[in-house]
C-alpha atoms as a PDB file:
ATOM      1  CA  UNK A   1     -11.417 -26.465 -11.567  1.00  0.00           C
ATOM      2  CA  UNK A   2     -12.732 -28.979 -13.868  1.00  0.00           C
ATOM      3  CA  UNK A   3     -16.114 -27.205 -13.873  1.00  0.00           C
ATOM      4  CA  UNK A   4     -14.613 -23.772 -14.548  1.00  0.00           C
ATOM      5  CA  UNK A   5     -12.582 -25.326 -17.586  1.00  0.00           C
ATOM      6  CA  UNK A   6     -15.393 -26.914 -19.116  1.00  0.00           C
ATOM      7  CA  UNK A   7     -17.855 -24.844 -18.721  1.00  0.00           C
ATOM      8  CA  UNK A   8     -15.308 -22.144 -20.069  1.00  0.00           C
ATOM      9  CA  UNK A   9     -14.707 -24.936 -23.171  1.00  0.00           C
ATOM     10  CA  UNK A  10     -18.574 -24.581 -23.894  1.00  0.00           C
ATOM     11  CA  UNK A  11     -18.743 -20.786 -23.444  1.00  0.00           C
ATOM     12  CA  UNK A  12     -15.755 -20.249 -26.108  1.00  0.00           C
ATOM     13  CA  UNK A  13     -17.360 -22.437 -28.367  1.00  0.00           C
ATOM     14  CA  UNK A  14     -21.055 -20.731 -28.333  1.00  0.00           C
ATOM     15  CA  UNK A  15     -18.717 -17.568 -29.027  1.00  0.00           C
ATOM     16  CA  UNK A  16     -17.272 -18.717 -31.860  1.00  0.00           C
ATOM     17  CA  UNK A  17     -20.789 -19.933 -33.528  1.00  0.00           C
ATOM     18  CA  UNK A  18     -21.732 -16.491 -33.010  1.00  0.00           C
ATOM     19  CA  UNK A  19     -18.435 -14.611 -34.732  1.00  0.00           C
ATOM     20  CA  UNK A  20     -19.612 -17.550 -37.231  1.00  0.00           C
ATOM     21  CA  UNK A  21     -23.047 -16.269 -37.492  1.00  0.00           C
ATOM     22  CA  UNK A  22     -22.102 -12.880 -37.996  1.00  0.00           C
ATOM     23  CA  UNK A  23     -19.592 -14.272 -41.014  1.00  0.00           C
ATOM     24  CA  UNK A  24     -21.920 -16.144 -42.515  1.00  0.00           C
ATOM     25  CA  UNK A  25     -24.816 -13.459 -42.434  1.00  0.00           C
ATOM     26  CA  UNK A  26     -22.419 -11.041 -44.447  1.00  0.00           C
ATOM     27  CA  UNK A  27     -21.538 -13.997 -47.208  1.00  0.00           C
ATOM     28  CA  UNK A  28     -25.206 -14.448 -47.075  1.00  0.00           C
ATOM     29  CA  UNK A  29     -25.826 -10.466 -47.853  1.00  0.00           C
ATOM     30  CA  UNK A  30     -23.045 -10.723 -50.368  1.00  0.00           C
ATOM     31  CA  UNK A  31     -24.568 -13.050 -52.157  1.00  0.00           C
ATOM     32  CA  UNK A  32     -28.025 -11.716 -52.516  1.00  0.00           C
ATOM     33  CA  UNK A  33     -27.084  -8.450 -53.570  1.00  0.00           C
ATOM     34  CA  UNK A  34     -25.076 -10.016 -56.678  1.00  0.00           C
ATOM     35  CA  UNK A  35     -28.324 -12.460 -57.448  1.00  0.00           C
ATOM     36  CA  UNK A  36     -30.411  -9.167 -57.409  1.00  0.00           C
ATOM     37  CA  UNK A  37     -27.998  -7.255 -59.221  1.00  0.00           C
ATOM     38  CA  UNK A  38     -28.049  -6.439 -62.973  1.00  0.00           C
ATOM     39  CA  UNK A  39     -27.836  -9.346 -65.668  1.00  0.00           C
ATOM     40  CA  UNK A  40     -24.697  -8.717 -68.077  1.00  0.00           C
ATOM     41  CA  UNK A  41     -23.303 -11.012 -70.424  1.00  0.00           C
ATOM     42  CA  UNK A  42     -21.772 -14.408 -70.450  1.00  0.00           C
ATOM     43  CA  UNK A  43     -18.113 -13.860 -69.763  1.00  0.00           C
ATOM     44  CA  UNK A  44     -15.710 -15.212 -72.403  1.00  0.00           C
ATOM     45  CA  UNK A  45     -13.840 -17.475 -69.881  1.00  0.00           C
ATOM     46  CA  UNK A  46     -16.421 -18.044 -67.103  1.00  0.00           C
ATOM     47  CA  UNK A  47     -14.626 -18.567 -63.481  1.00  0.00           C
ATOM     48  CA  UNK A  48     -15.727 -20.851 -60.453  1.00  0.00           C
ATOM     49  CA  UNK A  49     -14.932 -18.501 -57.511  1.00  0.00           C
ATOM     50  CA  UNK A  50     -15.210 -14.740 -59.056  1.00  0.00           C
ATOM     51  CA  UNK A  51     -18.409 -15.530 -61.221  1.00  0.00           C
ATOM     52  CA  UNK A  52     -20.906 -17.407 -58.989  1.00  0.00           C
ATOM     53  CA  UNK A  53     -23.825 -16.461 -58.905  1.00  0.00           C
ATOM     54  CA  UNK A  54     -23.629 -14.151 -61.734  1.00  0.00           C
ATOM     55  CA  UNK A  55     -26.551 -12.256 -63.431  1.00  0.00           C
ATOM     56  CA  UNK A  56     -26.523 -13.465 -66.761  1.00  0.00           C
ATOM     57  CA  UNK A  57     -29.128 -12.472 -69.475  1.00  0.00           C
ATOM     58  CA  UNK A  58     -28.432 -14.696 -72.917  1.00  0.00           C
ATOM     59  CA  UNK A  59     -29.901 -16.139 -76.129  1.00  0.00           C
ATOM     60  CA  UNK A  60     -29.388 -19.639 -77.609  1.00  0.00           C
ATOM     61  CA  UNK A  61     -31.121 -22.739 -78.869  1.00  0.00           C
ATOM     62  CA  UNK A  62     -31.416 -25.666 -76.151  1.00  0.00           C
ATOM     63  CA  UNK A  63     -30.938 -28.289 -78.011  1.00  0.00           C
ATOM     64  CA  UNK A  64     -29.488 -31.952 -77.421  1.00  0.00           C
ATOM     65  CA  UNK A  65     -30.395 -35.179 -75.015  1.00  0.00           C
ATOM     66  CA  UNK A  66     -31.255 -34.141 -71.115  1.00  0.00           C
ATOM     67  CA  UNK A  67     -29.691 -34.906 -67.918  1.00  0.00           C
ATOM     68  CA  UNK A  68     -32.080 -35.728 -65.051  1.00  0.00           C
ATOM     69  CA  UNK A  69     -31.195 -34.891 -61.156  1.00  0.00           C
ATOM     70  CA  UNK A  70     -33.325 -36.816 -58.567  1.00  0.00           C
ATOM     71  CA  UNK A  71     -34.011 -33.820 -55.764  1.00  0.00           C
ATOM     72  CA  UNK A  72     -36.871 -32.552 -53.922  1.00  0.00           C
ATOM     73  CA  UNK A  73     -38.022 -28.951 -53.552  1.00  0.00           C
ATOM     74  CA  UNK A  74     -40.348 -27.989 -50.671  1.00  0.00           C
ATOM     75  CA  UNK A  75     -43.900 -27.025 -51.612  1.00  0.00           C
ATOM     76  CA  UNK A  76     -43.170 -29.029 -54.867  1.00  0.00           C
ATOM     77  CA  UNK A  77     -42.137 -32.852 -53.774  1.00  0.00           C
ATOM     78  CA  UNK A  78     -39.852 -35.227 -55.374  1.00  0.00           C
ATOM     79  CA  UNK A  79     -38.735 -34.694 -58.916  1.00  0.00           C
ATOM     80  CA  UNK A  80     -35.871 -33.914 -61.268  1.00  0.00           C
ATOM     81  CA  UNK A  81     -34.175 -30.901 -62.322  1.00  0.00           C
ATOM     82  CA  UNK A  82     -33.884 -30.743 -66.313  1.00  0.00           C
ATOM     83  CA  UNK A  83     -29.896 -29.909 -67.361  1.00  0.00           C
ATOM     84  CA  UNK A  84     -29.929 -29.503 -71.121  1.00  0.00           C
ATOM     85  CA  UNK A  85     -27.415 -27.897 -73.491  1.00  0.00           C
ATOM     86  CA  UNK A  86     -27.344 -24.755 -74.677  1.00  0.00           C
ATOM     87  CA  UNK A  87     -26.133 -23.840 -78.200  1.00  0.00           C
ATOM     88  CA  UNK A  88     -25.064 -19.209 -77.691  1.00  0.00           C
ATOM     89  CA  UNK A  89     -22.735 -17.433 -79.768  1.00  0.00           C
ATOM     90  CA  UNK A  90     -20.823 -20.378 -80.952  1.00  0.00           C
ATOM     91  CA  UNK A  91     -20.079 -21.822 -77.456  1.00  0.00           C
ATOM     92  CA  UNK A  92     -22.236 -24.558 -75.899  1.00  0.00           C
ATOM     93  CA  UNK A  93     -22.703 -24.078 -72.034  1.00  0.00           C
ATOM     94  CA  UNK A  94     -25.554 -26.061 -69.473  1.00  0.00           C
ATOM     95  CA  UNK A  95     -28.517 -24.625 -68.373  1.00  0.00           C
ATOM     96  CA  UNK A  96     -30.586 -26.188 -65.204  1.00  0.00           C
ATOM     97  CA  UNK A  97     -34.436 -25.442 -66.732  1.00  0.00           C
ATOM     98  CA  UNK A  98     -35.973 -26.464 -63.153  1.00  0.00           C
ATOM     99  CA  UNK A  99     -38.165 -29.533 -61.902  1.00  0.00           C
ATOM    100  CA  UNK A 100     -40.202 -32.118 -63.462  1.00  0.00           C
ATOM    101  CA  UNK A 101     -42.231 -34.249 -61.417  1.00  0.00           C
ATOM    102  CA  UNK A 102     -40.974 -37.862 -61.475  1.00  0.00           C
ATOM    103  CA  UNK A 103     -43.538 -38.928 -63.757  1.00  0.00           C
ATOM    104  CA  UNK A 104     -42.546 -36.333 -66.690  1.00  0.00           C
ATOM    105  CA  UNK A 105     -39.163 -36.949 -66.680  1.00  0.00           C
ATOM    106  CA  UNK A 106     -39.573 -38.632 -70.342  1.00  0.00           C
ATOM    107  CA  UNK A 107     -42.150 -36.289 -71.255  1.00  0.00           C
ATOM    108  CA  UNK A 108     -41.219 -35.016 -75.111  1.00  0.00           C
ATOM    109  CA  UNK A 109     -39.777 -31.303 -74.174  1.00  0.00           C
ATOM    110  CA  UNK A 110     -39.221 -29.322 -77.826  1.00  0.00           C
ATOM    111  CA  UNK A 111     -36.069 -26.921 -77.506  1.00  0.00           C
ATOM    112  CA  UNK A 112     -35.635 -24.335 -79.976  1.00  0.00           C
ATOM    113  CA  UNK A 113     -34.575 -20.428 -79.478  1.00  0.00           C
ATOM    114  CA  UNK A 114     -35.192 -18.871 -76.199  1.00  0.00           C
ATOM    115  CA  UNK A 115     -34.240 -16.093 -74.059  1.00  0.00           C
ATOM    116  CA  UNK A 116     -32.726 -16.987 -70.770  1.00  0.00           C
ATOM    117  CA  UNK A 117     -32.053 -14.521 -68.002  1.00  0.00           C
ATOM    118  CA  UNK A 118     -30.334 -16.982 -64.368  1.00  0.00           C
ATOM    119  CA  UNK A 119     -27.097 -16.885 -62.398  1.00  0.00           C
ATOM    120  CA  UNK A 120     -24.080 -18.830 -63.036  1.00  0.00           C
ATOM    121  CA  UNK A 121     -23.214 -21.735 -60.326  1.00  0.00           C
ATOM    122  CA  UNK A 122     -21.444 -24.760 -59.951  1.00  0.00           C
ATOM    123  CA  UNK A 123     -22.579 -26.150 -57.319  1.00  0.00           C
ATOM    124  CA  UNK A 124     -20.832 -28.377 -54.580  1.00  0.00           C
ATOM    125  CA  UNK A 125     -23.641 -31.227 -53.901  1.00  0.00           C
ATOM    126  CA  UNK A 126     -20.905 -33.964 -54.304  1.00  0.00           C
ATOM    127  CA  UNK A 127     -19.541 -35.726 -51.487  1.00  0.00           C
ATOM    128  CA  UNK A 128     -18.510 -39.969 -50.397  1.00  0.00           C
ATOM    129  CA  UNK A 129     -22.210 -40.712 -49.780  1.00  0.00           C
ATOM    130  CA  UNK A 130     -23.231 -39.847 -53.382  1.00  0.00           C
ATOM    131  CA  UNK A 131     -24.105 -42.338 -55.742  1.00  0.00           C
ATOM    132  CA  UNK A 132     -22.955 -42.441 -58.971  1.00  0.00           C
ATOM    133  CA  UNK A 133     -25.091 -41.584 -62.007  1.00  0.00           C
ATOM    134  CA  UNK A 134     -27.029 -43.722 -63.694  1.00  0.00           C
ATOM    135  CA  UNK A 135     -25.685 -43.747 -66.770  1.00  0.00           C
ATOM    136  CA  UNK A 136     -28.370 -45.272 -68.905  1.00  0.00           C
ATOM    137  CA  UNK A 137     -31.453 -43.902 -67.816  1.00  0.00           C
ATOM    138  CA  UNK A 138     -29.461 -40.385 -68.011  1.00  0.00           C
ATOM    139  CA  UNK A 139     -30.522 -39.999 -63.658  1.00  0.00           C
ATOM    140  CA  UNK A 140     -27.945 -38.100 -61.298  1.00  0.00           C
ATOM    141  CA  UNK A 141     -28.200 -37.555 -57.641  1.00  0.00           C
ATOM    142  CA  UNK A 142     -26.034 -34.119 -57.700  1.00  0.00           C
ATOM    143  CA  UNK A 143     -25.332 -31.568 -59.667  1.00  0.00           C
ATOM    144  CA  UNK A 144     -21.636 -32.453 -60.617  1.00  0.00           C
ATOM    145  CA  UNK A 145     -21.101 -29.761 -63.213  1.00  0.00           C
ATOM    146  CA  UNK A 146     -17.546 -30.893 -65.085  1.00  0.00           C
ATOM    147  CA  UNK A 147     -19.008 -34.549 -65.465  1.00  0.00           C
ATOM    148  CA  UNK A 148     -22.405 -33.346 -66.699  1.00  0.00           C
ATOM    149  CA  UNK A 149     -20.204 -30.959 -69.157  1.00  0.00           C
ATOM    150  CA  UNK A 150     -18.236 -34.119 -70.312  1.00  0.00           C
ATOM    151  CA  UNK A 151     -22.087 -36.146 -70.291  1.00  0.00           C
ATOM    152  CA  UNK A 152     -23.674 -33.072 -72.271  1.00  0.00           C
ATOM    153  CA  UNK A 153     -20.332 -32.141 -74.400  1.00  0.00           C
ATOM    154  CA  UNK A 154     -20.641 -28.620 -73.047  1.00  0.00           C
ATOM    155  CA  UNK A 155     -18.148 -26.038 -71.323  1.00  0.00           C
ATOM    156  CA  UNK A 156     -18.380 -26.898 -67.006  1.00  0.00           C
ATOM    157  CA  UNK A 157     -20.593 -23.564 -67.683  1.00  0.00           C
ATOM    158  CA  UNK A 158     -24.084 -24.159 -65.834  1.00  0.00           C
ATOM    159  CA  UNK A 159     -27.061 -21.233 -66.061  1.00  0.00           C
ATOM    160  CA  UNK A 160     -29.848 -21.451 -63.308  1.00  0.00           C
ATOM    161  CA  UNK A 161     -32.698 -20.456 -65.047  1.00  0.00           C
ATOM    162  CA  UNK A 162     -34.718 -17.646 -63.587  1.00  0.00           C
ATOM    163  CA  UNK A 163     -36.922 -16.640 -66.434  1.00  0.00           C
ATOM    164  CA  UNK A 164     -37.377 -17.904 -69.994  1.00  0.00           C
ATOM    165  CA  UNK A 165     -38.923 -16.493 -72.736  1.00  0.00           C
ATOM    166  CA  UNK A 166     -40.846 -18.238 -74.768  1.00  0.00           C
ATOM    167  CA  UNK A 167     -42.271 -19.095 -71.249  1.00  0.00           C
ATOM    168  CA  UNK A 168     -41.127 -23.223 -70.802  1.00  0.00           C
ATOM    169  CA  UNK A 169     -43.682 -25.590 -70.599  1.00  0.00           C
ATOM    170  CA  UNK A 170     -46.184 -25.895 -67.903  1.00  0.00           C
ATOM    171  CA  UNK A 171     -44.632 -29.492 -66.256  1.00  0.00           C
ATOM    172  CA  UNK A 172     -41.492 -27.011 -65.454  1.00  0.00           C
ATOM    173  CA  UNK A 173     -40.944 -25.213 -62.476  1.00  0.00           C
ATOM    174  CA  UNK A 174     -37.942 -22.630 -62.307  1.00  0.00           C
ATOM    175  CA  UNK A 175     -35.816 -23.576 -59.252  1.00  0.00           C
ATOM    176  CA  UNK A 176     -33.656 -20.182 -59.212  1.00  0.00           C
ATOM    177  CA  UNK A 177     -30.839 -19.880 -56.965  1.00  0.00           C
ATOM    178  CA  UNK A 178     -32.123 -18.947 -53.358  1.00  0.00           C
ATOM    179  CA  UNK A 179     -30.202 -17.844 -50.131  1.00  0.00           C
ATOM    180  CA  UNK A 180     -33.319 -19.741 -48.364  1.00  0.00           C
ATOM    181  CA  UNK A 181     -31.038 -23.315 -49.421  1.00  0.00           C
ATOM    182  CA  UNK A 182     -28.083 -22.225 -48.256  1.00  0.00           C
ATOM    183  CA  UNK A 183     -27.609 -23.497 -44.641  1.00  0.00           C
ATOM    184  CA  UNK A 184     -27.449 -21.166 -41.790  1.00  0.00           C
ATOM    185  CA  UNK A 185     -27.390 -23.022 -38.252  1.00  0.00           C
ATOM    186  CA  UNK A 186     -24.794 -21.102 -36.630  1.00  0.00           C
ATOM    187  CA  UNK A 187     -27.362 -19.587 -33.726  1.00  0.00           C
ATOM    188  CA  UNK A 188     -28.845 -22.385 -33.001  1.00  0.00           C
ATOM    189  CA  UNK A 189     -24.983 -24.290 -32.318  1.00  0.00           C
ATOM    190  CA  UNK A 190     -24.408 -21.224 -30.648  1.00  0.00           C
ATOM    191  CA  UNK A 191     -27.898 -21.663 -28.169  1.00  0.00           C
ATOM    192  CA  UNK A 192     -27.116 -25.069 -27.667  1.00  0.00           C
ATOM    193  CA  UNK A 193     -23.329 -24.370 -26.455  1.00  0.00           C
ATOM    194  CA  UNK A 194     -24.173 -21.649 -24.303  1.00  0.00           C
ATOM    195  CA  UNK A 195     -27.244 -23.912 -22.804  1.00  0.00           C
ATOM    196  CA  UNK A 196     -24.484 -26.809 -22.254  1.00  0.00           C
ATOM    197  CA  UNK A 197     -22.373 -24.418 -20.559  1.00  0.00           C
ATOM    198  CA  UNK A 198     -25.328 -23.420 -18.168  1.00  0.00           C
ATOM    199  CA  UNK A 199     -26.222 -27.067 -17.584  1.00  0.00           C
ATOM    200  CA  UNK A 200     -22.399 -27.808 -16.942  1.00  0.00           C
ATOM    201  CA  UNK A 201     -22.110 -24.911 -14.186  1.00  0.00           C
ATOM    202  CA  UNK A 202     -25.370 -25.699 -12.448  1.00  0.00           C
ATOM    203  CA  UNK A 203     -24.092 -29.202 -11.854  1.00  0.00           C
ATOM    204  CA  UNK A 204     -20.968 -27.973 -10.985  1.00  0.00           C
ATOM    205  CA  UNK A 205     -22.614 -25.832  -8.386  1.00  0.00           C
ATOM    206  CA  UNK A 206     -24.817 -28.103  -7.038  1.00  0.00           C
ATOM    207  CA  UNK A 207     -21.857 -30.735  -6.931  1.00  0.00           C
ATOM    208  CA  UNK A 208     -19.927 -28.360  -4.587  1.00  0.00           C
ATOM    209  CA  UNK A 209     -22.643 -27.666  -2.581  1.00  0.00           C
ATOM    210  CA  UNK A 210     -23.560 -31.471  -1.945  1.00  0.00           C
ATOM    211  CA  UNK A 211     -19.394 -31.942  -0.997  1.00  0.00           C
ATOM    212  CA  UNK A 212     -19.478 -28.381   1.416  1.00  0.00           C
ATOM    213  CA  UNK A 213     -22.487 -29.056   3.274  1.00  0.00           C
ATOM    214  CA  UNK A 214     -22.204 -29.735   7.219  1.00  0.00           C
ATOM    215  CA  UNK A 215     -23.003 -33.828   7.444  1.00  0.00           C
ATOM    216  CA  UNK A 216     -26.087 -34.330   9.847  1.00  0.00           C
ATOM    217  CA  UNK A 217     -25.121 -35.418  13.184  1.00  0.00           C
ATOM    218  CA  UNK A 218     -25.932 -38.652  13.828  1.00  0.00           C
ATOM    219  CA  UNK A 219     -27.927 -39.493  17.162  1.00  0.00           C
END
């Protein structure tokens, strides 16, 4: 009985990882049909839930001090994404221009007008382990949009840059949002459930053989 119950434990939870694959596969579709889709304008009165990840195609003048977020990017190494303020339509929102390597973080980068075509997102990188900001050297370890609003004196608005024109300057690298960061593990919890539960019933089957089998007579 115990074997039968756990083993049916482990089989019920490699099901659920796969209803959870199947869930997460469909946000996952979701999502990348609404990066793909057609840019539009920045809403008057931007919201959290029903515009992330928004196509947004704008004009404005970055202008204003720099926010620096330690990360690393694959194929590209340490480095820091560049959050600057941007000055459209008299409002003044946050753009994330991409990654610097560590060593150009104080590189001089002029602002001026540009053309900006990204998604809206306010991403949720914040959690107990995350240090806080350090303050004076203007270095973050997440992308905490309402403090870097309050740090930039901007709305909690924050643009991923996909493309800029006047092209930005050759130390940047546009880190656009991508489906490819978003974590997917569900099939592999659901392989390694379903693998426990064949373990568990093997043992349980060679437990009950070891307790049925006639003892040897002795001589």
């Amino acid at each position: 009985m115990i074997g039968l119950i756990g083993a049916g434990i482990l089989i019920g939870l490699g099901v659920w990882q796969v209803q959870r694959l199947a869930w997460k596969e469909d946000i996952l579709a979701t999502i990348e049909a609404r990066l793909s889709a057609e840019p539009a304008g920045l809403p008057a009165d931007p919201d959290p839930v029903a515009d992330k990840y928004l196509p947004v195609s704008l004009e404005g003048i970055l202008a204003g001090p720099e926010l620096h977020v330690l990360v690393g990017a694959k194929d590209l190494g340490a480095g820091y994404r560049v959050i600057q303020g941007l000055e459209t339509g008299g409002r003044r929102i946050m753009v994330d221009r991409g990654l610097v390597p560590l060593e150009a973080k104080d590189a001089p980068r002029p602002g001026g007008a540009v053309s900006l075509t990204g998604n809206l997102h306010w991403p949720e990188e914040i959690d107990s382990y995350t240090p806080e900001p350090d303050a004076e050297r203007g270095i973050w370890f997440a992308r905490d949009v309402p403090a870097m609003a309050a740090a930039l004196e901007t709305e909690p608005v924050l643009l991923i840059v996909r493309r800029q024109e006047p092209a930005a300057q050759a130390d940047i690298t546009a880190l656009p949002v991508d489906t490819a960061a978003i974590s997917n593990n569900h099939l592999q919890y659901a392989i390694t459930w379903f693998s426990l539960a064949a373990l568990w019933l093997a043992m349980t089957g060679y437990l009950m053989w070891r307790v049925t089998r006639p003892r040897e007579t002795r001589g």
